[in-house]
Protein backbone atom coordinates (compact mmCIF):
# COMPACT_ATOMS: atom_id res chain seq x y z
CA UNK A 1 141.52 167.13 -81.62
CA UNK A 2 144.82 167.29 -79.96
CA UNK A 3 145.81 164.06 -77.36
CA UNK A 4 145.83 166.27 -74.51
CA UNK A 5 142.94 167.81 -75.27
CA UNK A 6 140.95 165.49 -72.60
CA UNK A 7 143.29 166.35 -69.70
CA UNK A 8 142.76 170.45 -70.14
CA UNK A 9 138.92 170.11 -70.38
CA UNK A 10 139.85 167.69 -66.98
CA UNK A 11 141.37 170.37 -65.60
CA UNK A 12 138.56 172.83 -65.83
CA UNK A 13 135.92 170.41 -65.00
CA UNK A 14 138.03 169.99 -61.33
CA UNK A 15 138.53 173.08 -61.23
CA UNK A 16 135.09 174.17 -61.55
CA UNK A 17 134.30 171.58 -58.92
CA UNK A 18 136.74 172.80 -56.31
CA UNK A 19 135.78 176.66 -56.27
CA UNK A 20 138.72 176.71 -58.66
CA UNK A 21 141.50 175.80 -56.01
CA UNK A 22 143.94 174.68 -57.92
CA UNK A 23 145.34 172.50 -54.98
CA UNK A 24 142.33 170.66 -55.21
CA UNK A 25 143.78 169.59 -58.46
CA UNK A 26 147.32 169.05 -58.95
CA UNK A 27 146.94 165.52 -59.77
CA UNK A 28 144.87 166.62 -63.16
CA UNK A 29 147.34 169.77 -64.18
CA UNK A 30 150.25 166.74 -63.80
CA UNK A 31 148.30 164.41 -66.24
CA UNK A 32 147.91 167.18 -68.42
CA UNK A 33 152.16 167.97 -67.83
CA UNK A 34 152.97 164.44 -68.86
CA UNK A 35 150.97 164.31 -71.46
CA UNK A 36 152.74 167.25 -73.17
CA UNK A 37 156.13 166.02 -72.35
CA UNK A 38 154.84 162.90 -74.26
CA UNK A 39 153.45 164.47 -77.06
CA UNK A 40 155.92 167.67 -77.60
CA UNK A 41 156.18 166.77 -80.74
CA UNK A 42 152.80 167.74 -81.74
CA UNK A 43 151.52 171.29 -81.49
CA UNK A 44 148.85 171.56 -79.30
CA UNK A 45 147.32 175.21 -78.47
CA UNK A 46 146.71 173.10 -74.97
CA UNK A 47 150.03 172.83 -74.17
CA UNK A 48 151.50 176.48 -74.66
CA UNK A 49 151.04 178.96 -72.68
CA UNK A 50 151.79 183.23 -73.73
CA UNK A 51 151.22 182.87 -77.15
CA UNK A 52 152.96 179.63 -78.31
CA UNK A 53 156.10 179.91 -77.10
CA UNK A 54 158.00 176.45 -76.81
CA UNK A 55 159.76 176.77 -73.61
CA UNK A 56 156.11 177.05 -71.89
CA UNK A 57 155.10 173.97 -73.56
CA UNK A 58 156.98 171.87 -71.54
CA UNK A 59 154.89 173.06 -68.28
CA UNK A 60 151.98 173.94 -69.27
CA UNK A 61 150.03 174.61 -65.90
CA UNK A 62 152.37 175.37 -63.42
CA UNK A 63 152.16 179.29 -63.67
CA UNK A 64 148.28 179.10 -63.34
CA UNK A 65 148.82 177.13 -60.41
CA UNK A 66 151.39 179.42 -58.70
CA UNK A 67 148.66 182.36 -59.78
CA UNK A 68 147.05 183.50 -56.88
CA UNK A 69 142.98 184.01 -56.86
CA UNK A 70 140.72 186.29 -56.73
CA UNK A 71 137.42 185.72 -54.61
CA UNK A 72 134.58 187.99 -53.30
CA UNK A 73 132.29 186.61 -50.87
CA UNK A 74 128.46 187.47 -50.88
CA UNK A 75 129.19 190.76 -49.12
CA UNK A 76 131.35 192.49 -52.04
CA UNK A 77 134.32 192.10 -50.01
CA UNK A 78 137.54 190.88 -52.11
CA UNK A 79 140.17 188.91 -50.77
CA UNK A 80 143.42 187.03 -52.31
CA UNK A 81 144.85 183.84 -51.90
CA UNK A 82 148.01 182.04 -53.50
């Protein structure tokens, strides 16, 4: 198991918990940040983002937080948020 493991599955567990706003939880994709900037030595599929490339490893969440999201209410009707 990799050492950041913990802060990805951290991630998705506040994620999950906050209707998956990610401004809800910044403070969890930032522990997960450090602790790739600690540990860039090690590979760790947690930590890359597009396939492995390097230069993503050093921020590994910050494009899914700048993603915007998709929601549909209980009518059918979609909306988008950023």
């Amino acid at each position: 198991s990799s050492p950041c493991q913990k802060f990805a599955c951290a991630i998705q567990d506040c994620l999950a918990r906050h209707n998956y706003n990610p401004e809800e939880c910044r403070s969890a994709m930032q522990n997960l940040i450090d602790c790739c900037a600690r540990f860039r030595h090690v590979r760790q599929s947690c930590c890359e983002l597009g396939g492995g490339s390097s230069s993503a490893a050093a921020n590994p969440v910050s494009q899914s937080a700048k993603s915007s999201t998709h929601r549909q209410d209980s009518a059918g009707v979609s909306s988008y948020s950023q």
